[in-house]
N, C-alpha and C. Protein backbone atom coordinates (compact mmCIF):
# COMPACT_ATOMS: atom_id res chain seq x y z
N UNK A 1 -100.99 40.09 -7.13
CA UNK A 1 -101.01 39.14 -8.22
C UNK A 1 -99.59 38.70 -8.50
N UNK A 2 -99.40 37.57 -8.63
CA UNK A 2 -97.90 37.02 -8.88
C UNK A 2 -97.78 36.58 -10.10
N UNK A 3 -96.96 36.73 -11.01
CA UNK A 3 -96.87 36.01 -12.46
C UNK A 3 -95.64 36.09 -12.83
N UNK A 4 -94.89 35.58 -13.51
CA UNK A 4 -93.05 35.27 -13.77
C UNK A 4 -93.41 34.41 -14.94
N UNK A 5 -92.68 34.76 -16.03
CA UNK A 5 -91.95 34.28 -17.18
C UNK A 5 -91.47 33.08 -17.09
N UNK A 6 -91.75 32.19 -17.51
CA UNK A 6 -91.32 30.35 -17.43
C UNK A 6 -89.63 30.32 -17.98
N UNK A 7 -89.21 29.28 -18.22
CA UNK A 7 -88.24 28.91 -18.32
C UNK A 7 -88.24 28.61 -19.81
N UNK A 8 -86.84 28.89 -21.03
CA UNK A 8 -87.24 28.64 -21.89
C UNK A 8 -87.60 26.92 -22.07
N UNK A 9 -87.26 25.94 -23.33
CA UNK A 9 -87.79 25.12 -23.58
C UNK A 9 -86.61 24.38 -23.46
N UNK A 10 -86.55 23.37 -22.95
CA UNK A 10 -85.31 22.49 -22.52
C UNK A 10 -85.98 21.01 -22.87
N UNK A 11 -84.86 20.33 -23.80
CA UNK A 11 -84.48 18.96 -24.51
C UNK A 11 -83.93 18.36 -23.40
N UNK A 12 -84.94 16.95 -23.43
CA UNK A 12 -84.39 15.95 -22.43
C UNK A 12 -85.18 16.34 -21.36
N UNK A 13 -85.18 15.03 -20.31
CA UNK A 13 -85.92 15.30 -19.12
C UNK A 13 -85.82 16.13 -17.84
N UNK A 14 -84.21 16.27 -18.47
CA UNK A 14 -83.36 17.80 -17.24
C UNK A 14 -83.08 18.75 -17.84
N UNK A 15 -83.25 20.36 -17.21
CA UNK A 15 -82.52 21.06 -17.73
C UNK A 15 -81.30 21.40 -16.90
N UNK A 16 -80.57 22.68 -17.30
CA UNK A 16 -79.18 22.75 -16.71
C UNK A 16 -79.84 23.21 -15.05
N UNK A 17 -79.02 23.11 -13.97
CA UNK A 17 -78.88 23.48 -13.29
C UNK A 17 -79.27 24.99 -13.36
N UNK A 18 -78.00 25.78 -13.59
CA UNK A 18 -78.56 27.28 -13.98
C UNK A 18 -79.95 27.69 -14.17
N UNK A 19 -80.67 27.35 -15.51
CA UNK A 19 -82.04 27.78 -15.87
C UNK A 19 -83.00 27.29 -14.67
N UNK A 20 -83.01 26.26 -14.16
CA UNK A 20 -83.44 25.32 -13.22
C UNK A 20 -83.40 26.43 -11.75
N UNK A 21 -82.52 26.59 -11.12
CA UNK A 21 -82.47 26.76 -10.22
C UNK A 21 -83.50 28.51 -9.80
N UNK A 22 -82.91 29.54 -11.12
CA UNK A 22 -83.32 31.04 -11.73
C UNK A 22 -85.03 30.79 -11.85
N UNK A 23 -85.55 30.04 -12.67
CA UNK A 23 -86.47 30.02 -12.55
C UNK A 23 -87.76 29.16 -11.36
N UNK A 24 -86.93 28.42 -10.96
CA UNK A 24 -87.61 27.80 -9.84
C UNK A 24 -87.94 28.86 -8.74
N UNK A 25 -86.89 29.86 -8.63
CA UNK A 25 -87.02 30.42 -7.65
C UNK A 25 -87.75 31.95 -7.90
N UNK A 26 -88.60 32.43 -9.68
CA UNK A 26 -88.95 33.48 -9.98
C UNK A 26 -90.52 32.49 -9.84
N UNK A 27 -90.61 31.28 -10.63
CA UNK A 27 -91.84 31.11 -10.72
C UNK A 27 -92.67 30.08 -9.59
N UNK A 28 -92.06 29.53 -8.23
CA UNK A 28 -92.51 29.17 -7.11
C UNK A 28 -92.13 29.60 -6.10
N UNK A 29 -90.47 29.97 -5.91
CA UNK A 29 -89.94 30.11 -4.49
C UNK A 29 -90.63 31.51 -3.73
N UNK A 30 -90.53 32.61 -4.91
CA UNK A 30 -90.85 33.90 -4.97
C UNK A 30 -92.15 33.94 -4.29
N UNK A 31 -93.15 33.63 -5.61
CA UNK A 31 -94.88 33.95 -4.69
C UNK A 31 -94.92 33.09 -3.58
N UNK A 32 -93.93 32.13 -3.06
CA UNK A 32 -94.65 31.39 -1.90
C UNK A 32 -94.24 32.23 -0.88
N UNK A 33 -92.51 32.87 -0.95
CA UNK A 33 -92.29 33.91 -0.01
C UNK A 33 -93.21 34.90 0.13
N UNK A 34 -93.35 35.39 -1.02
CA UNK A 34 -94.69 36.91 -1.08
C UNK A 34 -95.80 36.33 -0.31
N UNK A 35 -96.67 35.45 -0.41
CA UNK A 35 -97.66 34.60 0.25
C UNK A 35 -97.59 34.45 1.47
N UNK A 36 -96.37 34.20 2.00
CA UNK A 36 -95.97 33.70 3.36
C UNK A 36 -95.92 35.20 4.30
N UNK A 37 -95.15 36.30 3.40
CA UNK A 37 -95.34 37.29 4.30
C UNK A 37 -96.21 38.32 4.34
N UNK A 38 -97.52 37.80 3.30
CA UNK A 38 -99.14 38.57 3.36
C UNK A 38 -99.99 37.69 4.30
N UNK A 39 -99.89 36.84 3.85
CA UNK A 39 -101.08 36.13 4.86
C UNK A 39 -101.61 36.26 5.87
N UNK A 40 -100.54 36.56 7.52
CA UNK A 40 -100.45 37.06 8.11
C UNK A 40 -101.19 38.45 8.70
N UNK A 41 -100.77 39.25 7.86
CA UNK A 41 -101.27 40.42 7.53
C UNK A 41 -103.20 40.57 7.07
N UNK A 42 -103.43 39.79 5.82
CA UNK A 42 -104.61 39.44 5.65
C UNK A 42 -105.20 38.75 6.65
N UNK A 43 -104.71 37.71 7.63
CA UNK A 43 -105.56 36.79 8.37
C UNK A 43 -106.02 38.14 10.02
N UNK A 44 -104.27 39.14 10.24
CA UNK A 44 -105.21 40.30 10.93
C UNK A 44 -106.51 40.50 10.44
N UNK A 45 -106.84 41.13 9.34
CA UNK A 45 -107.66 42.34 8.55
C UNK A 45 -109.08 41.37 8.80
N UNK A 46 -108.76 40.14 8.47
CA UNK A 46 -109.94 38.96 8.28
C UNK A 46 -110.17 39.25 6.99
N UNK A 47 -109.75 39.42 5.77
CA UNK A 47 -109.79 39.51 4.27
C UNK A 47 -108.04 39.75 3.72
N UNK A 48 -108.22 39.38 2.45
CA UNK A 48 -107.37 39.44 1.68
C UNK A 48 -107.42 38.16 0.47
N UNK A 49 -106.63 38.75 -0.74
CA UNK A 49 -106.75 37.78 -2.44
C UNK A 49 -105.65 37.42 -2.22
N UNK A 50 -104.96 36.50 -2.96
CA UNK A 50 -103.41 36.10 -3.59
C UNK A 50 -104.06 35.60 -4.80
N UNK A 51 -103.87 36.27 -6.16
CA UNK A 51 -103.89 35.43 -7.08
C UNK A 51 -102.56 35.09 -7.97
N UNK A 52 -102.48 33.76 -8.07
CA UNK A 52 -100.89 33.11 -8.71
C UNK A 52 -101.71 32.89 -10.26
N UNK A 53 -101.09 33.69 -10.95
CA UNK A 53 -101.55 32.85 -12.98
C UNK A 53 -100.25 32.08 -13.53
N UNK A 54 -100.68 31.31 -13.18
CA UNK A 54 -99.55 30.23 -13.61
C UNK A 54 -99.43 29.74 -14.61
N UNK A 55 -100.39 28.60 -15.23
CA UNK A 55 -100.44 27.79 -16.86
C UNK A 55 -100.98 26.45 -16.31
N UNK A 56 -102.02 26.41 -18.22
CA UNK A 56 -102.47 25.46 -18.27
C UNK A 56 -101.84 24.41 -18.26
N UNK A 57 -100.50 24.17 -18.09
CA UNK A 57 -99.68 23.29 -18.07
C UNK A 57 -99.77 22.54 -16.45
N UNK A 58 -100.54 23.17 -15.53
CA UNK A 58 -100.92 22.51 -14.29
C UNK A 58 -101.86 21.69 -14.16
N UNK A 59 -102.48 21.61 -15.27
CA UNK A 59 -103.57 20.42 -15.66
C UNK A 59 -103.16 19.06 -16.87
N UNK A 60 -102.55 19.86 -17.43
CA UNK A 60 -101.88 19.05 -18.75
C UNK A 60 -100.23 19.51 -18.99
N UNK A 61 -99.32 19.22 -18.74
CA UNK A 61 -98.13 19.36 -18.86
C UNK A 61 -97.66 19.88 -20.10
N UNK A 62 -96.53 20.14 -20.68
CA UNK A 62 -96.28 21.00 -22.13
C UNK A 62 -95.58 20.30 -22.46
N UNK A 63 -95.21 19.42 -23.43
CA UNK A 63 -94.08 18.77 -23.71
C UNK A 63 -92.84 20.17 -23.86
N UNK A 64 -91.68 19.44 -23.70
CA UNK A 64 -90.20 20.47 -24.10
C UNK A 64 -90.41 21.53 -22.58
N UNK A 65 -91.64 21.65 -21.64
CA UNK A 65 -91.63 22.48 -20.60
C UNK A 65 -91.63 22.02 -19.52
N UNK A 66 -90.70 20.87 -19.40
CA UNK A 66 -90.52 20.27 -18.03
C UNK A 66 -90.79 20.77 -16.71
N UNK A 67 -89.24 22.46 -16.76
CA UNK A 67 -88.79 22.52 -15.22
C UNK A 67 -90.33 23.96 -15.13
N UNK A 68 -91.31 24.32 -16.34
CA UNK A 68 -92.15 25.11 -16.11
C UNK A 68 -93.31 24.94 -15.37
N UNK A 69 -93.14 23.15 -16.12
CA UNK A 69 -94.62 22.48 -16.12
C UNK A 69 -94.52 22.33 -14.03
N UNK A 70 -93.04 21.58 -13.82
CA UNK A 70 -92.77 21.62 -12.31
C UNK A 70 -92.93 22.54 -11.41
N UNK A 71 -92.74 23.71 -12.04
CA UNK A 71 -92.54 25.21 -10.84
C UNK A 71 -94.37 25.77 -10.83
N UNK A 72 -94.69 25.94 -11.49
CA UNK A 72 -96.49 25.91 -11.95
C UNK A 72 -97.05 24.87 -10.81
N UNK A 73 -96.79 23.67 -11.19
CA UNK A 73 -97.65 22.82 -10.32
C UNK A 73 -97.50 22.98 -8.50
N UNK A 74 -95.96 23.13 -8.73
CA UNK A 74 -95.76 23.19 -7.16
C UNK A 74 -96.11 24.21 -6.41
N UNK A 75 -96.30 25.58 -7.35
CA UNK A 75 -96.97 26.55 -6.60
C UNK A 75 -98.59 26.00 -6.52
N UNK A 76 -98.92 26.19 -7.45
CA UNK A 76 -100.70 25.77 -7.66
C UNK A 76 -100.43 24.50 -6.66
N UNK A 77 -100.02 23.79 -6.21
CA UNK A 77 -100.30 23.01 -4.93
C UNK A 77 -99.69 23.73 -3.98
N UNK A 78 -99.34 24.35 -3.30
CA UNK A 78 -98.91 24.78 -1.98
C UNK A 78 -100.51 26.11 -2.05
N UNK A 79 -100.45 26.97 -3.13
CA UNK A 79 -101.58 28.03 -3.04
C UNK A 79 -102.68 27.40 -2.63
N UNK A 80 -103.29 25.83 -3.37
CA UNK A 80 -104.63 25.02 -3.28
C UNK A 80 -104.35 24.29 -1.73
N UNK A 81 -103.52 24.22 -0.71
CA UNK A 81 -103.79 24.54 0.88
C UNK A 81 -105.01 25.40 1.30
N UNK A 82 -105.85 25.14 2.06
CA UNK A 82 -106.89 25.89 2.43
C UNK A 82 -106.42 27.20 3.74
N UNK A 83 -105.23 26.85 4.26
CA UNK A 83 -104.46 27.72 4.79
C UNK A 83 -102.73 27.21 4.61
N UNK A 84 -102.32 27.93 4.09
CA UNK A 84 -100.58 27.45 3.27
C UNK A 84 -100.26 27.90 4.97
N UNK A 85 -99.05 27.03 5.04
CA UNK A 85 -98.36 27.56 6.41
C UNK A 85 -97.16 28.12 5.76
N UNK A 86 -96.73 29.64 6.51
CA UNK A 86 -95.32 30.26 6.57
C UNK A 86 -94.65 29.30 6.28
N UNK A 87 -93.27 29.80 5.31
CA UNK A 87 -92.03 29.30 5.12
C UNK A 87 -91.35 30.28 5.57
């Protein structure tokens, strides 16, 4: 199961670099690596889960949660692949 703490709430349509970069990489870069090096493994066995809990913000965005609403969606689209390819 993968789950990471969002980013706090950032004014304006950017946030800093810093927060941006820290959390991009706890709440997408991370489970897609973890993903990338189970799959494999599961596609041996012929079974295996990945579940990502991300936020309702992948259906409806959060205002003030820009770079959250971004890192959410982009996982929940690479996971919704019917087979994600290795990174």
């Amino acid at each position: 199961m993968n789950n990471a703490g969002g980013p706090p709430p950032v004014s304006g349509a950017i946030g800093t670099v810093r927060i941006s970069s820290r959390h991009w990489s706890a709440n997408m870069l991370a489970p897609i690596a973890l993903m990338s090096a189970l799959m494999p493994k599961m596609a041996a066995r012929g079974w295996g889960r990945v579940v990502n809990i991300t936020s309702q913000s992948v259906k409806a965005p959060i205002p003030q949660l820009g770079l959250s609403n971004a890192a959410r969606a982009g996982l929940t689209g690479y996971a919704s692949q019917s087979a994600p390819e290795p990174i």
